[in-house]
C-alpha atoms as a PDB file:
ATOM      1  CA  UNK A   1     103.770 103.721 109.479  1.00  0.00           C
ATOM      2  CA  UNK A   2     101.199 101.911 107.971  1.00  0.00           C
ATOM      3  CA  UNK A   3     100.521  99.748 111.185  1.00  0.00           C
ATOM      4  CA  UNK A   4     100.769 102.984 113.482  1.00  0.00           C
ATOM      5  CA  UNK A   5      98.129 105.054 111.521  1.00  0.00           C
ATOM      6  CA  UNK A   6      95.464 102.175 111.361  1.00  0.00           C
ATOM      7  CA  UNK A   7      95.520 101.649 114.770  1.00  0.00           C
ATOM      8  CA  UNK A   8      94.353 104.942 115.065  1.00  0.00           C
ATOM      9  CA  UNK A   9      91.748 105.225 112.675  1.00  0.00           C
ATOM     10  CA  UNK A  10      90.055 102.182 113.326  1.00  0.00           C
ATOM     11  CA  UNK A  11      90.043 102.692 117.400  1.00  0.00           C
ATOM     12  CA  UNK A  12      88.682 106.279 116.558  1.00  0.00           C
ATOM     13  CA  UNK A  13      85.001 106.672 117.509  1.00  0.00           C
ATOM     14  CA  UNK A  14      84.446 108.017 114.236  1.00  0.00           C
ATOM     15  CA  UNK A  15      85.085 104.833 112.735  1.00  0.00           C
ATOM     16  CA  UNK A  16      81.951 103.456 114.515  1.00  0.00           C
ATOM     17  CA  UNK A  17      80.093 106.763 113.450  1.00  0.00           C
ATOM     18  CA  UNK A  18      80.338 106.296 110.519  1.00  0.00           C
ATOM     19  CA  UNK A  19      79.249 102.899 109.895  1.00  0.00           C
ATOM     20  CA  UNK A  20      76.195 104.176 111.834  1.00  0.00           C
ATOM     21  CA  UNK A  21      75.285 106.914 109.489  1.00  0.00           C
ATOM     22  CA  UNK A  22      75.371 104.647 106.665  1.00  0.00           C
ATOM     23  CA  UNK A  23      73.329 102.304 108.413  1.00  0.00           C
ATOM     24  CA  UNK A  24      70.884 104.270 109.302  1.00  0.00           C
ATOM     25  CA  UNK A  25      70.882 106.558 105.657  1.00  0.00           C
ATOM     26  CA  UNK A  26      70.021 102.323 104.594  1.00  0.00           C
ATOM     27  CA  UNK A  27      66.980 101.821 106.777  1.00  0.00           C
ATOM     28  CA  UNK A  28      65.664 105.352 106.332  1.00  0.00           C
ATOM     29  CA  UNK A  29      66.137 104.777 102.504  1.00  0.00           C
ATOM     30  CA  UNK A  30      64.056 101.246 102.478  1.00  0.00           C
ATOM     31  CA  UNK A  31      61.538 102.499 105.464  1.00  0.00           C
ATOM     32  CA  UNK A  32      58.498 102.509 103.188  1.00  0.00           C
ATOM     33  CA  UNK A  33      58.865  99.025 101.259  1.00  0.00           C
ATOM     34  CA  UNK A  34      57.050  96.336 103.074  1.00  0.00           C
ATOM     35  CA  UNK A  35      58.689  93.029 102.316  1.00  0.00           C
ATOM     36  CA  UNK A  36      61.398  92.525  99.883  1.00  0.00           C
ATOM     37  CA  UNK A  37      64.703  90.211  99.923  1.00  0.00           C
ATOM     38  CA  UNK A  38      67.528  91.853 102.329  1.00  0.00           C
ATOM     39  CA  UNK A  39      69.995  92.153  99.342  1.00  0.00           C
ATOM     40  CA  UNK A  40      67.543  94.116  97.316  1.00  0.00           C
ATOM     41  CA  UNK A  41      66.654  96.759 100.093  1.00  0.00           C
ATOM     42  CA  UNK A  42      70.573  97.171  99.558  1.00  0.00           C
ATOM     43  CA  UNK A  43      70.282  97.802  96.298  1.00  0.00           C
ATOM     44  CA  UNK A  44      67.517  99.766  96.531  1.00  0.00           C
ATOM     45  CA  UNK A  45      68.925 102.135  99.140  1.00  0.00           C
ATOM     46  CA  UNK A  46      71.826 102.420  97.354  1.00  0.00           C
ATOM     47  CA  UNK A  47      70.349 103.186  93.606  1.00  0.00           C
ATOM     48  CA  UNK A  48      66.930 104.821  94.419  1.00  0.00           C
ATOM     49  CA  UNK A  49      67.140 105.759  98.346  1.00  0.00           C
ATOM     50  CA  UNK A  50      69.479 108.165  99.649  1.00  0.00           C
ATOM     51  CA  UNK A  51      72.556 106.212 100.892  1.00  0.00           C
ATOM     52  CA  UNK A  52      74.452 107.014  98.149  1.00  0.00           C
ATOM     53  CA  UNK A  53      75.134 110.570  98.954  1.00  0.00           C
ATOM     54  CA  UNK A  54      76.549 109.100 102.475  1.00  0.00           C
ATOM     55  CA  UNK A  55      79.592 106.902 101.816  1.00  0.00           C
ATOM     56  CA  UNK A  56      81.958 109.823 100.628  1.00  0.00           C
ATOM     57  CA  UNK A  57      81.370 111.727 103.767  1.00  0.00           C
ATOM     58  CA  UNK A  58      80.778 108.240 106.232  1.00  0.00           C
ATOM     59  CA  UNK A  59      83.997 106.856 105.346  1.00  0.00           C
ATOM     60  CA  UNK A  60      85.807 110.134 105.377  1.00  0.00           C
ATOM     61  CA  UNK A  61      84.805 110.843 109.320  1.00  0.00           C
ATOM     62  CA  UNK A  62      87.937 108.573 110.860  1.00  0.00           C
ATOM     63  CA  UNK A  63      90.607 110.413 108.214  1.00  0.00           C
ATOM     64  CA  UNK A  64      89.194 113.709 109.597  1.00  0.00           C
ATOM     65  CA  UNK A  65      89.138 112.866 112.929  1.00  0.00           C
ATOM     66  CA  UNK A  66      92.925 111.243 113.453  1.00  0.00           C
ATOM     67  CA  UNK A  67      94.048 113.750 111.161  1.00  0.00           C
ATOM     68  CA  UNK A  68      92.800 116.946 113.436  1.00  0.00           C
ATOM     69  CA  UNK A  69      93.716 115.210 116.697  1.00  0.00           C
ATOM     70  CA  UNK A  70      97.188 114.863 115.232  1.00  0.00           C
ATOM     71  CA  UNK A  71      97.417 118.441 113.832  1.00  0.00           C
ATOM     72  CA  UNK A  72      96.530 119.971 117.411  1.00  0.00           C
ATOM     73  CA  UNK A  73      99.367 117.911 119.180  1.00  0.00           C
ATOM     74  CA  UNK A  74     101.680 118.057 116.050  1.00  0.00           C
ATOM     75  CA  UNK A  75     102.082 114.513 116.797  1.00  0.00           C
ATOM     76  CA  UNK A  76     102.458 114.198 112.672  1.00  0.00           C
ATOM     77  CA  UNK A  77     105.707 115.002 113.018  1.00  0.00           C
ATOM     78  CA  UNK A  78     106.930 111.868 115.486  1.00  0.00           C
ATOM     79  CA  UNK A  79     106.029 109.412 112.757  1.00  0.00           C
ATOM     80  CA  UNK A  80     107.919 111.243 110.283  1.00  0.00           C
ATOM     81  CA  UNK A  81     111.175 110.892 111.925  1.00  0.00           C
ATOM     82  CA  UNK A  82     111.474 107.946 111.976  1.00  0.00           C
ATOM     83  CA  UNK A  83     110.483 106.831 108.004  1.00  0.00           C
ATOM     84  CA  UNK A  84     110.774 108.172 104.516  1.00  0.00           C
ATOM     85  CA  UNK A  85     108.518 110.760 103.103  1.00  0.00           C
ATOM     86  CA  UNK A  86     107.574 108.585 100.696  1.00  0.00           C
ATOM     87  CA  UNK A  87     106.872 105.411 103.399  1.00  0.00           C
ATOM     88  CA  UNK A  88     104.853 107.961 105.451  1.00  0.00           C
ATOM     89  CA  UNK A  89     102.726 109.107 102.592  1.00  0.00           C
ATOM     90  CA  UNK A  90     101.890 105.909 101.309  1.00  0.00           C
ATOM     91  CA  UNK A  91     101.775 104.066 104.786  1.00  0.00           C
ATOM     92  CA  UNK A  92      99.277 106.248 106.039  1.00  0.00           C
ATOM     93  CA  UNK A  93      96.908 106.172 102.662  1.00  0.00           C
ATOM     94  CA  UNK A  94      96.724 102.997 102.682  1.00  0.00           C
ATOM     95  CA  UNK A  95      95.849 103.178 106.093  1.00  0.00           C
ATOM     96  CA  UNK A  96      93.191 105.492 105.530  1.00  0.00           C
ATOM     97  CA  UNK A  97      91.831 103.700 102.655  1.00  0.00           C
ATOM     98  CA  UNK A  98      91.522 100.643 105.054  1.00  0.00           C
ATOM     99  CA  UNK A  99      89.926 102.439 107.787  1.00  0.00           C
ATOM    100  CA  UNK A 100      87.578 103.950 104.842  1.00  0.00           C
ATOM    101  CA  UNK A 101      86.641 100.189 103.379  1.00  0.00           C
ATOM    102  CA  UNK A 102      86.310  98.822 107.140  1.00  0.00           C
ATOM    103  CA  UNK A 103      84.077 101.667 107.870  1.00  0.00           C
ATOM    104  CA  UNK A 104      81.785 100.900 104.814  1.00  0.00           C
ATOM    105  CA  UNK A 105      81.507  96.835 105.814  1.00  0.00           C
ATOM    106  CA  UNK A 106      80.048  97.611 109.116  1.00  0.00           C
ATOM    107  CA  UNK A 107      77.837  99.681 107.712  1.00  0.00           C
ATOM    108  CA  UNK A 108      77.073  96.910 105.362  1.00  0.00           C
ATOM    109  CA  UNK A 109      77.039  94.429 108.216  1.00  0.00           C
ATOM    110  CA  UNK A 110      75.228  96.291 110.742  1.00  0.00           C
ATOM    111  CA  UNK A 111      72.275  97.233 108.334  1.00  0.00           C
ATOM    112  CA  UNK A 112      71.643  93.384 107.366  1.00  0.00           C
ATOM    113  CA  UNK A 113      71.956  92.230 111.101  1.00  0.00           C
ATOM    114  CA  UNK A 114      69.061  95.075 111.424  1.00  0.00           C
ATOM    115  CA  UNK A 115      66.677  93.439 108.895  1.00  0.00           C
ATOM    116  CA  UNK A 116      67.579  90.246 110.634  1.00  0.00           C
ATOM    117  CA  UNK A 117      66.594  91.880 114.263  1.00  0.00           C
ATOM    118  CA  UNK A 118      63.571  93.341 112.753  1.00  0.00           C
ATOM    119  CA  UNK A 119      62.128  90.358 110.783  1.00  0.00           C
ATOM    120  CA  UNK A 120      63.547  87.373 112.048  1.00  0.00           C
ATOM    121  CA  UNK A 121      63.815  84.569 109.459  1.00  0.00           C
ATOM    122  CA  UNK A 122      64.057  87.400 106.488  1.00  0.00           C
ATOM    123  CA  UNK A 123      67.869  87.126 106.688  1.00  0.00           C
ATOM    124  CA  UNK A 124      67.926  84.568 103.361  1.00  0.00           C
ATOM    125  CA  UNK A 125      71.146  83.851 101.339  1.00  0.00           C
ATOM    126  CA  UNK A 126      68.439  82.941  98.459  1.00  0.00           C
ATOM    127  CA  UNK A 127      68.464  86.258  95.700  1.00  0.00           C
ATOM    128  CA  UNK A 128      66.094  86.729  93.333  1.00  0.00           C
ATOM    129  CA  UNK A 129      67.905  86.977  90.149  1.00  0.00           C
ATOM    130  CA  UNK A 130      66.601  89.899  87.878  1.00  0.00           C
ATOM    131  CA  UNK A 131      66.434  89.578  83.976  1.00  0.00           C
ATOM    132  CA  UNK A 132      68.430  92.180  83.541  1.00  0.00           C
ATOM    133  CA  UNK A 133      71.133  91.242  85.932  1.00  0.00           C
ATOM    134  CA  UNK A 134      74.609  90.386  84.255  1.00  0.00           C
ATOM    135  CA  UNK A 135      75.403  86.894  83.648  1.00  0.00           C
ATOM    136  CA  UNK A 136      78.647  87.062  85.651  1.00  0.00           C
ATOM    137  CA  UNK A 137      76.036  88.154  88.511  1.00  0.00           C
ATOM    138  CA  UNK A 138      73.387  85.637  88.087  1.00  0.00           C
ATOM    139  CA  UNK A 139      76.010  82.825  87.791  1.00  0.00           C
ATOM    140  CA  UNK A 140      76.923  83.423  91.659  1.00  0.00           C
ATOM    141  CA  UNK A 141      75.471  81.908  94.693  1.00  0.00           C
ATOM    142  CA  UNK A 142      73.445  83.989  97.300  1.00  0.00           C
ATOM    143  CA  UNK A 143      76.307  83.833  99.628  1.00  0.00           C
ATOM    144  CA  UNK A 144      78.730  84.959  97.121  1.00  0.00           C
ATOM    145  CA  UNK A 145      76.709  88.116  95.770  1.00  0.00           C
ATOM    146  CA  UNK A 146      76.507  89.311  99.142  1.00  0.00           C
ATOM    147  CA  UNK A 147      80.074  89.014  99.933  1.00  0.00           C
ATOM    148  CA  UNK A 148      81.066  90.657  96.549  1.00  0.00           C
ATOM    149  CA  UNK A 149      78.432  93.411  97.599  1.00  0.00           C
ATOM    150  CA  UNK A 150      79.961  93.952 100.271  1.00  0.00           C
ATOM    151  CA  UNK A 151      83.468  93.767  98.285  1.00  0.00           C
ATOM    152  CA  UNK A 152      82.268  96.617  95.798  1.00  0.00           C
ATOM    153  CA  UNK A 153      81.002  98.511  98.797  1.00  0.00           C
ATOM    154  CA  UNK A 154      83.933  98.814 100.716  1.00  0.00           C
ATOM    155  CA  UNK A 155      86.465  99.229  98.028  1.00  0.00           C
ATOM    156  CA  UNK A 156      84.819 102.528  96.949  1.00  0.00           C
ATOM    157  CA  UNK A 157      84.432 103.300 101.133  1.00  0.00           C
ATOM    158  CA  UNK A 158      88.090 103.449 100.911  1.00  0.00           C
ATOM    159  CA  UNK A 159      88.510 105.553  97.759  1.00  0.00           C
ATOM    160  CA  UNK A 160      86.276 108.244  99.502  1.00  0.00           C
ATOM    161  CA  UNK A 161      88.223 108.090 102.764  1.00  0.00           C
ATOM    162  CA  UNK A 162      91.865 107.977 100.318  1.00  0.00           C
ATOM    163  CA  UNK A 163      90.554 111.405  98.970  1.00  0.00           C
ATOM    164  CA  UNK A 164      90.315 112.947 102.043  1.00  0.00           C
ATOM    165  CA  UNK A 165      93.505 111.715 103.501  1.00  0.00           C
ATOM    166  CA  UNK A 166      94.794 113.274 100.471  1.00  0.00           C
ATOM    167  CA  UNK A 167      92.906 116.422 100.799  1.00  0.00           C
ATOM    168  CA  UNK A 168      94.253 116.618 104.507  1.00  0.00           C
ATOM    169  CA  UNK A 169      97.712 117.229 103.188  1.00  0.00           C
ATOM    170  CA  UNK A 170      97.270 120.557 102.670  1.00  0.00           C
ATOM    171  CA  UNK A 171      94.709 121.460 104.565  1.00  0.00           C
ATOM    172  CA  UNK A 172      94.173 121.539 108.505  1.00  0.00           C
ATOM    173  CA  UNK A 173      90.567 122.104 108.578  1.00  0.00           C
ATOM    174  CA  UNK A 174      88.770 118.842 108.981  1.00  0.00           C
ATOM    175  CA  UNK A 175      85.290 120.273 107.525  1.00  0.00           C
ATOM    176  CA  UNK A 176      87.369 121.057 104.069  1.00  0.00           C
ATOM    177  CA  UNK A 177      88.597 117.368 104.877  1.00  0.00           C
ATOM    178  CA  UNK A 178      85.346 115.697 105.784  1.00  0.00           C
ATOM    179  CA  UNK A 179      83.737 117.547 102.968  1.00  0.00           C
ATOM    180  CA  UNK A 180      85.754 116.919 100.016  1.00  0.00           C
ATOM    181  CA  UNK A 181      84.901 113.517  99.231  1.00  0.00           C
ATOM    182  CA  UNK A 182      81.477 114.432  98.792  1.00  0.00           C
ATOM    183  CA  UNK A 183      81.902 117.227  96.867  1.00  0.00           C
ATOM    184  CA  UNK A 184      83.819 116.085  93.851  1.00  0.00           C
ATOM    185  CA  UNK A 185      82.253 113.216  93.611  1.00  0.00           C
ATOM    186  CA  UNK A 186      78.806 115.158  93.110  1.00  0.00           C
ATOM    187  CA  UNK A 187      81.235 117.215  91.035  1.00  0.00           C
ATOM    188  CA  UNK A 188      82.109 114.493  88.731  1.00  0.00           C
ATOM    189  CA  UNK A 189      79.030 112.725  88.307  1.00  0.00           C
ATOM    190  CA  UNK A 190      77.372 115.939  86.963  1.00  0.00           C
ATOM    191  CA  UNK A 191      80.268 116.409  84.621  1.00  0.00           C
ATOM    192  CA  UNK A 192      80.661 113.098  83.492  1.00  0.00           C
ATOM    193  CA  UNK A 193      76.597 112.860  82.743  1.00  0.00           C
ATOM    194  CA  UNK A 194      76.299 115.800  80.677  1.00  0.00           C
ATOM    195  CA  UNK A 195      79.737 114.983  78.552  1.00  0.00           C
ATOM    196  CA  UNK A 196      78.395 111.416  78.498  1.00  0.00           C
ATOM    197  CA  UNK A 197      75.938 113.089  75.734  1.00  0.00           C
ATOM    198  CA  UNK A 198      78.645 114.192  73.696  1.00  0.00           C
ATOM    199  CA  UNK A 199      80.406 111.125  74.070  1.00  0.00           C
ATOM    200  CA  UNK A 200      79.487 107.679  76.027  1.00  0.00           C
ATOM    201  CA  UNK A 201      82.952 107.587  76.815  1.00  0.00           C
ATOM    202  CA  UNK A 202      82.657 109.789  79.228  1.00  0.00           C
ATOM    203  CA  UNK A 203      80.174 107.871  81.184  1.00  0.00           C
ATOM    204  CA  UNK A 204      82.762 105.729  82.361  1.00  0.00           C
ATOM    205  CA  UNK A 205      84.018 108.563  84.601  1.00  0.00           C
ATOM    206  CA  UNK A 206      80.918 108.989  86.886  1.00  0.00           C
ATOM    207  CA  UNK A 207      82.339 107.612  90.008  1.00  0.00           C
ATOM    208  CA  UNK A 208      78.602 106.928  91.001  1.00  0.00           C
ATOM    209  CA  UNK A 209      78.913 103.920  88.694  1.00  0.00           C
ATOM    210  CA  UNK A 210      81.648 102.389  90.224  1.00  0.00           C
ATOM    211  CA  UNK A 211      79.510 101.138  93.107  1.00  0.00           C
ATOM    212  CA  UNK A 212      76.882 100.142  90.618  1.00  0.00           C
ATOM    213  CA  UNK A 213      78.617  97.486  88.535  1.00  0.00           C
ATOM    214  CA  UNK A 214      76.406  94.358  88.235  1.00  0.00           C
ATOM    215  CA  UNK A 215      74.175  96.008  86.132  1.00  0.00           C
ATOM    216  CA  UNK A 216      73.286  94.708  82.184  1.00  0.00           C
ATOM    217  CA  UNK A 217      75.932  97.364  80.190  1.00  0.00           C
ATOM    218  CA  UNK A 218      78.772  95.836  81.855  1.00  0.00           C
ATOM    219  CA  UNK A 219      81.794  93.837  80.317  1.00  0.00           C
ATOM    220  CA  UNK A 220      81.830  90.068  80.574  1.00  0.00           C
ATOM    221  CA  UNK A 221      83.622  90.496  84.060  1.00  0.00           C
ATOM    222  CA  UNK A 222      80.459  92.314  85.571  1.00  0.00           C
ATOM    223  CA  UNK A 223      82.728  95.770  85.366  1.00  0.00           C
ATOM    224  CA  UNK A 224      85.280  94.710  88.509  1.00  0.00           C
ATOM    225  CA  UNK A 225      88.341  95.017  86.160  1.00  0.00           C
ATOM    226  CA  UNK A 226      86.586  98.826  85.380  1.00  0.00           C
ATOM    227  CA  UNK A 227      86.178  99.086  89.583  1.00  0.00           C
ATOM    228  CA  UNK A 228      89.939  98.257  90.108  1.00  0.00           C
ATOM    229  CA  UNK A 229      91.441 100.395  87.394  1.00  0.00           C
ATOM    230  CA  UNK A 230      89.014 103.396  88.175  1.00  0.00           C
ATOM    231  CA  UNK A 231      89.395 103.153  92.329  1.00  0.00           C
ATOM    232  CA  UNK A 232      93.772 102.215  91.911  1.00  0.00           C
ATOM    233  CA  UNK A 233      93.397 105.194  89.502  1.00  0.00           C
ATOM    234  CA  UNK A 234      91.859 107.676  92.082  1.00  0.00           C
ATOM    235  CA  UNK A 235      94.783 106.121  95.186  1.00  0.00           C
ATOM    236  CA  UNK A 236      97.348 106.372  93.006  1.00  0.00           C
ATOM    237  CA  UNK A 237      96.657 110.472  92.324  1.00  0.00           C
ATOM    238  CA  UNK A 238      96.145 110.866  96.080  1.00  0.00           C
ATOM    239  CA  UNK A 239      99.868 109.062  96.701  1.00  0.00           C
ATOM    240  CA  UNK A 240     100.887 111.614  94.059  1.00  0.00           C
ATOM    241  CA  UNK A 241      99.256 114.582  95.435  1.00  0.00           C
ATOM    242  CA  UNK A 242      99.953 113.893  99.595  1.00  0.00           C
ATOM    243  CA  UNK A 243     103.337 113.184  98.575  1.00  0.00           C
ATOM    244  CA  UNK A 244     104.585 116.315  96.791  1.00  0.00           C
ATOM    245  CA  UNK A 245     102.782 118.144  99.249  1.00  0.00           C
ATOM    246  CA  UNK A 246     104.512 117.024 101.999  1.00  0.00           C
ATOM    247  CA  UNK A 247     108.086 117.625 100.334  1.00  0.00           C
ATOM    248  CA  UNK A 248     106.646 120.836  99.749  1.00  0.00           C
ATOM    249  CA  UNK A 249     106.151 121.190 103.121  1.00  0.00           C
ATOM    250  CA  UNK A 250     109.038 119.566 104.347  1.00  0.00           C
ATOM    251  CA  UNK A 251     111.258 122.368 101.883  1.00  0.00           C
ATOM    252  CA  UNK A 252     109.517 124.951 103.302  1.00  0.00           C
ATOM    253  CA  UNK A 253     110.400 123.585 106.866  1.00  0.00           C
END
């Protein structure tokens, strides 16, 4: 199941698509600085540009798109017959959530081989290591902060794109799909800023952090232990919610 599905969504042209948007939300994001290291125009299109209102719909597009094609040739059913509910659930959100964190790293890739194509010999391994940067950070190589970069990026590419596989459960419209993502993660980041003034507790619940960890306020593991328990957190509910309602739907024949 799990093999079948992410065939699908990562031959999908929305796979592609999507790596493009994000891309391009990068470039349009660092557009007016002039010079600057490659990893920090990430960082900057990420935390002050507009790229991060892109992943959660991005990484949602090759969900959406398998999903609908499947729906309009009920070919969801074939796969069912021939494995559990529970194996087909879990199979294909997994699937999706590796389709989601592929579709993130090329947009990753793609917008660093652009600054490379644009300003040959800017491409540099060499980071410039802020004061405020946490030490578990500053201790790592170039090469290794941009591969863990790209690590935190696509694990929360295929959170987004786990949401909407769950959302497509029990829904067949693939703009409720597509959309979803998006909208409770805006959702929850305004709810979990204004209860974070109550109680700084709740800060910890802003999923916009989660792709944010390397900053000074982290734990002595740079916040990945808070990345894994927050992101397995979010699959795990998705399994849940796909799962019961499928049964539900299987009951209902």
């Amino acid at each position: 199941m799990f093999r079948f599905y992410l065939k699908k969504l990562l031959r999908c042209p929305a796979t592609f698509a999507g790596a493009v948007v994000l891309c391009l939300s990068m470039i349009v994001s660092v557009a007016p600085i002039k010079q600057a290291a490659p990893l920090y125009l990430f960082q900057y299109a990420f935390e002050m540009g507009v790229t991060h209102f892109f992943p959660p719909l991005a990484c949602a597009l090759p969900v959406c798109f398998v999903r609908s094609a499947f729906r309009k040739g009920s070919a969801w059913q074939f796969p069912l017959l021939h494995s559990s509910p529970l194996r087909y659930s879990a199979g294909g959100l997994f699937a999706a959530y590796v389709s989601g964190a592929v579709t993130a790293l090329l947009g990753y890739v793609l917008f660093f081989l652009f600054i490379a194509a644009a300003a040959p010999g800017s491409l540099t391994f060499s980071v410039y290591i802020r004061d405020d940067m946490h030490p578990f950070y500053s201790r790592l190589s170039g090469l290794e902060l941009y591969l863990l970069k790209g690590f935190i990026f696509a694990a929360n590419g295929g959170m987004f794109a786990a949401i909407a596989y769950a959302v497509s459960g029990f829904s067949s419209n693939q703009y409720l799909c597509a959309a979803s993502p998006f909208v409770l993660y805006m959702s929850v980041s305004y709810m979990s800023q204004h209860l974070a003034q109550l109680d700084q507790k709740f800060f910890y619940l802003d999923p916009g952090q989660v792709a944010l960890i390397g900053i000074c306020n982290w734990h002595k593991d740079g916040g990945l232990l808070y990345m894994g328990i927050y992101i397995g957190t979010v699959v795990l509910l998705c399994l849940i919610l796909f799962r019961l309602l499928l049964q539900r739907r299987l009951s209902n024949g």
